[in-house]
Protein backbone atom coordinates (compact mmCIF):
# COMPACT_ATOMS: atom_id res chain seq x y z
CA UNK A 1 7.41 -3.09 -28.18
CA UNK A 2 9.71 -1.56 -29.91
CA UNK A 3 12.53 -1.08 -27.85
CA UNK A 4 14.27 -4.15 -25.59
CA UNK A 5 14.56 -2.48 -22.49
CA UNK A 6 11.07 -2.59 -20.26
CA UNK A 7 10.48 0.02 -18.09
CA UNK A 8 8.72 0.14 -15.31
CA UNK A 9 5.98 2.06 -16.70
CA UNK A 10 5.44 -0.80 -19.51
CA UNK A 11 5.08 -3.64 -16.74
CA UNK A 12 2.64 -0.76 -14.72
CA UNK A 13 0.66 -0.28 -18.27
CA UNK A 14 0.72 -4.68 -18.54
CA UNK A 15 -0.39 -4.85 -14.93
CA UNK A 16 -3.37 -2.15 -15.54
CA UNK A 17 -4.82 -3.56 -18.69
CA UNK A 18 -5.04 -7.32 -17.47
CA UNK A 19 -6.93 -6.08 -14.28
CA UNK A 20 -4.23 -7.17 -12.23
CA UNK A 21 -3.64 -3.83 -10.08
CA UNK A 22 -7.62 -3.71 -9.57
CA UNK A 23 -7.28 -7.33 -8.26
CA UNK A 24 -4.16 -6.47 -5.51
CA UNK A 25 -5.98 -3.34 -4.45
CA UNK A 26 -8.87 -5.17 -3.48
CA UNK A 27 -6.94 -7.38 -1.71
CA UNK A 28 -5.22 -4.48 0.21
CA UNK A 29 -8.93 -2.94 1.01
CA UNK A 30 -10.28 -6.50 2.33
CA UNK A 31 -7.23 -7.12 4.13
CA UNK A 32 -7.53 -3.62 5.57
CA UNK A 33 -10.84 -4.13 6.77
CA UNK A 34 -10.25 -7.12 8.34
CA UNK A 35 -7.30 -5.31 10.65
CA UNK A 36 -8.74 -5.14 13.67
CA UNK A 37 -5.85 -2.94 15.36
CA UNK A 38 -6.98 -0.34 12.57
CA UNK A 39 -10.44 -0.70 13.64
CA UNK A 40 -9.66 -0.49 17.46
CA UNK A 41 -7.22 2.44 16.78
CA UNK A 42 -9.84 4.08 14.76
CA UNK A 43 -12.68 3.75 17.55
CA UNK A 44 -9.73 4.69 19.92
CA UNK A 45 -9.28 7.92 18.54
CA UNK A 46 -13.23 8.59 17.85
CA UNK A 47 -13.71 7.78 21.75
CA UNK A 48 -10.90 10.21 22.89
CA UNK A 49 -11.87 12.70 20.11
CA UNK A 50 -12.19 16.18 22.18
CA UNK A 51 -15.32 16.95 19.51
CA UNK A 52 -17.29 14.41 21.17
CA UNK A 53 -15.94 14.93 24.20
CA UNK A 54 -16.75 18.65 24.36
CA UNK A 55 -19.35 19.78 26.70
CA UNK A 56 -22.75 20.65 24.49
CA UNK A 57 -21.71 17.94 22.03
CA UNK A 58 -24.93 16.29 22.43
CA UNK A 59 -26.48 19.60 21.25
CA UNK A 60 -24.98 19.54 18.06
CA UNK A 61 -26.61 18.17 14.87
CA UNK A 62 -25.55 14.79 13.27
CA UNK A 63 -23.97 16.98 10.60
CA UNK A 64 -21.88 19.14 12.63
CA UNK A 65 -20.61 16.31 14.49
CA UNK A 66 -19.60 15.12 11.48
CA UNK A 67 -18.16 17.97 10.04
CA UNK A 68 -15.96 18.30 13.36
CA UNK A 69 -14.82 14.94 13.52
CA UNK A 70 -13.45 14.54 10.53
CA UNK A 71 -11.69 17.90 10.29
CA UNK A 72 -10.06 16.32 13.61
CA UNK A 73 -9.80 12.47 12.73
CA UNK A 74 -9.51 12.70 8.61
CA UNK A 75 -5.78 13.02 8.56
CA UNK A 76 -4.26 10.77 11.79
CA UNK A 77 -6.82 7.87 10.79
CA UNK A 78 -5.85 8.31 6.99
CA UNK A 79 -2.41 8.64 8.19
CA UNK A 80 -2.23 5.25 10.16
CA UNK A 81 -4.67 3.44 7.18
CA UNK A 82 -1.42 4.93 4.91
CA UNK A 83 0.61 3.05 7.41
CA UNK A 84 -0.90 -0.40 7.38
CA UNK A 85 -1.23 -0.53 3.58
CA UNK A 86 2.59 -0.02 3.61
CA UNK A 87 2.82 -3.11 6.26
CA UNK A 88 1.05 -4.56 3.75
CA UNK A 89 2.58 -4.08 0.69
CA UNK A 90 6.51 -4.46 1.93
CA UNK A 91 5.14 -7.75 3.82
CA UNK A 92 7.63 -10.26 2.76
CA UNK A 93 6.06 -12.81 3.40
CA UNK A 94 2.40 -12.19 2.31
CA UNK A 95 0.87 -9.64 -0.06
CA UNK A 96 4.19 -7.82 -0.68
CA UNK A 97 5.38 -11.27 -1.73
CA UNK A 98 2.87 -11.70 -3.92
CA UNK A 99 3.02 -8.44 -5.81
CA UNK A 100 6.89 -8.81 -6.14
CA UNK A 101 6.42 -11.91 -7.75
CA UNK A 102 3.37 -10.56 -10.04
CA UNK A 103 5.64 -7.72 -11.10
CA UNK A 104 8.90 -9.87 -11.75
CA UNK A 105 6.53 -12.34 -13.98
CA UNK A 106 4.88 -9.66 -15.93
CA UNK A 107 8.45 -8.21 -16.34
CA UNK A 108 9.87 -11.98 -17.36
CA UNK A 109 6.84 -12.39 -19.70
CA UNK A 110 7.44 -8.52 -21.45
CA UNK A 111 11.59 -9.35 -21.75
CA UNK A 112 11.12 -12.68 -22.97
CA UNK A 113 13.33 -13.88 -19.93
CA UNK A 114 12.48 -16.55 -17.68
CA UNK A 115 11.47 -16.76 -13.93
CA UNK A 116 12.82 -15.76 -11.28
CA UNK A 117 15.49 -13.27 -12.01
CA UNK A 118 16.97 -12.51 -8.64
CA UNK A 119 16.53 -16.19 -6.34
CA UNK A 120 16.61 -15.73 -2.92
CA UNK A 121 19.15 -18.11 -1.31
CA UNK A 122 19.25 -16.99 2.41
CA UNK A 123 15.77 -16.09 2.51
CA UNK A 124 15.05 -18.79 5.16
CA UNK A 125 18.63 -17.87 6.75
CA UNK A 126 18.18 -14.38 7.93
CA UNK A 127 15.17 -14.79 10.85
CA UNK A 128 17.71 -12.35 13.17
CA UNK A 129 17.24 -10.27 10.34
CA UNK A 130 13.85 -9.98 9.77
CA UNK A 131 13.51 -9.27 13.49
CA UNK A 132 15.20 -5.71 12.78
CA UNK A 133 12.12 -4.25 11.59
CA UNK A 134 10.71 -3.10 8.42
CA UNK A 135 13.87 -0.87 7.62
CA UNK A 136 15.29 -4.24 6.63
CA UNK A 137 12.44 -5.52 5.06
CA UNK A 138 12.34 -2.38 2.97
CA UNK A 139 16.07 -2.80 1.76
CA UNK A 140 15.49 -6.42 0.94
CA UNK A 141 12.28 -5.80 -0.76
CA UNK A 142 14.12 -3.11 -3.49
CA UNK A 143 17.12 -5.39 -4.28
CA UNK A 144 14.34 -8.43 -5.00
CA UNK A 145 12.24 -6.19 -6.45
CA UNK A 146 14.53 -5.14 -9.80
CA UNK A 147 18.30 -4.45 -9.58
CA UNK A 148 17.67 -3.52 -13.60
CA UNK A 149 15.26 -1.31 -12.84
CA UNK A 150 17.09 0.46 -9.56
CA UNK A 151 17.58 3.78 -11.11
CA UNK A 152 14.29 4.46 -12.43
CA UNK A 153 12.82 2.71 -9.14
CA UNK A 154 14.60 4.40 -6.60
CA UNK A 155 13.64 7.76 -8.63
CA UNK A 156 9.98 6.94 -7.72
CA UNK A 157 10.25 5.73 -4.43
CA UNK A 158 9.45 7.58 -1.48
CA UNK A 159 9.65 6.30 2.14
CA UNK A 160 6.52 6.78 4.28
CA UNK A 161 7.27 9.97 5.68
CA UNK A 162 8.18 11.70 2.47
CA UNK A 163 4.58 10.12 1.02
CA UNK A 164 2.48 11.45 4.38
CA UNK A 165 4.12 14.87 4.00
CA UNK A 166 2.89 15.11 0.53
CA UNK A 167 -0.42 13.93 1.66
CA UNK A 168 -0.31 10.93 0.32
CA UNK A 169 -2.64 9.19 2.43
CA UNK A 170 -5.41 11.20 0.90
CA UNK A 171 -4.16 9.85 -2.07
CA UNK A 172 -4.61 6.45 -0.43
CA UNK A 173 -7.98 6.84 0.58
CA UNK A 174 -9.06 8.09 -2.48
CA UNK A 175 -7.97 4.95 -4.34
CA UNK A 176 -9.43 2.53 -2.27
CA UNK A 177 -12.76 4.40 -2.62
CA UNK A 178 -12.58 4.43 -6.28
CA UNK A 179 -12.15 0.58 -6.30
CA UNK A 180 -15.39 0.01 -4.65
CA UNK A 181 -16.63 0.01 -8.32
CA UNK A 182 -13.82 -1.84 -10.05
CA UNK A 183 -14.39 -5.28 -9.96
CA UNK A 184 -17.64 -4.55 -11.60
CA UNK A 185 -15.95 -2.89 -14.35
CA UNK A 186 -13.37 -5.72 -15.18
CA UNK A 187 -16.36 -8.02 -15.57
């Protein structure tokens, strides 16, 4: 390295080559597919859909049921998956924990400084809080996450609406189908 400020694209570049974003989108995937208010949404929607629910349905092929569905389904199902991997990854207490941590070691262990750089004193103080809904959560989440890094971070993120309007969810999707095959590759 030769310069002494870290970026956020060096500790993204760290995180990539030690396998450690293939090994928190895995998590995400397995922890999506164990939400069973995604699933039950999902079938929801498939059970309301108005293409199986259109008279002469029956008489259509597997294909073109297909087809119809997901022209219909593809983006509000994407769009709540999008959703829950958010939930997920702002989580302060679970997975979004965890990657906050990851990314303030890996930045620690790049800047030769030592762990943790912002402690969390009222952490355990602020249950009313918490309670206020993942607005809070978010704004917690970016002052833990790097006050050093604010400018280039807030630069890059995007809230969920922004993301779903640029179709992000595809985006989503297509990631977590890609990772199918990862864990085979790191080995």
């Amino acid at each position: 390295m030769g310069s002494s400020v870290i970026t956020p694209e060096d500790v993204l570049e760290s995180l990539m080559n030690d396998g450690t974003i293939d090994a928190l989108r895995l998590k995400i995937i397995n922890q999506l597919k164990a939400n069973e208010e995604l699933k039950n949404t999902t079938i929801k929607m498939a059970e309301q859909s108005k293409v199986l629910n259109t008279p002469g349905a029956e008489k259509q092929t597997k294909r073109e049921l297909f087809d119809a569905l997901r022209q219909e389904l593809e983006t509000p199902v994407l769009e709540r998956a999008s959703k829950s991997v958010w939930e997920l990854i702002l989580d302060n207490d679970g997975l979004g924990k965890e990657i906050s941590e990851t990314v303030e070691r890996v930045f620690c262990k790049l800047s030769g400084r030592e762990p943790p750089l912002f402690p969390q004193p009222n952490v355990e103080s602020q249950p009313a809080k918490e309670a206020e809904g993942e607005k809070g959560k978010s704004k917690e989440k970016e002052v833990q996450n790097g006050k050093e890094n604010s400018n280039s971070k807030s630069k890059k993120k995007r809230s969920f609406n922004e993301m779903n309007a640029e179709g992000s969810a595809t985006e989503v999707a297509g990631k977590s189908n890609d990772t199918a095959a990862a864990p085979d590759d790191a080995t």
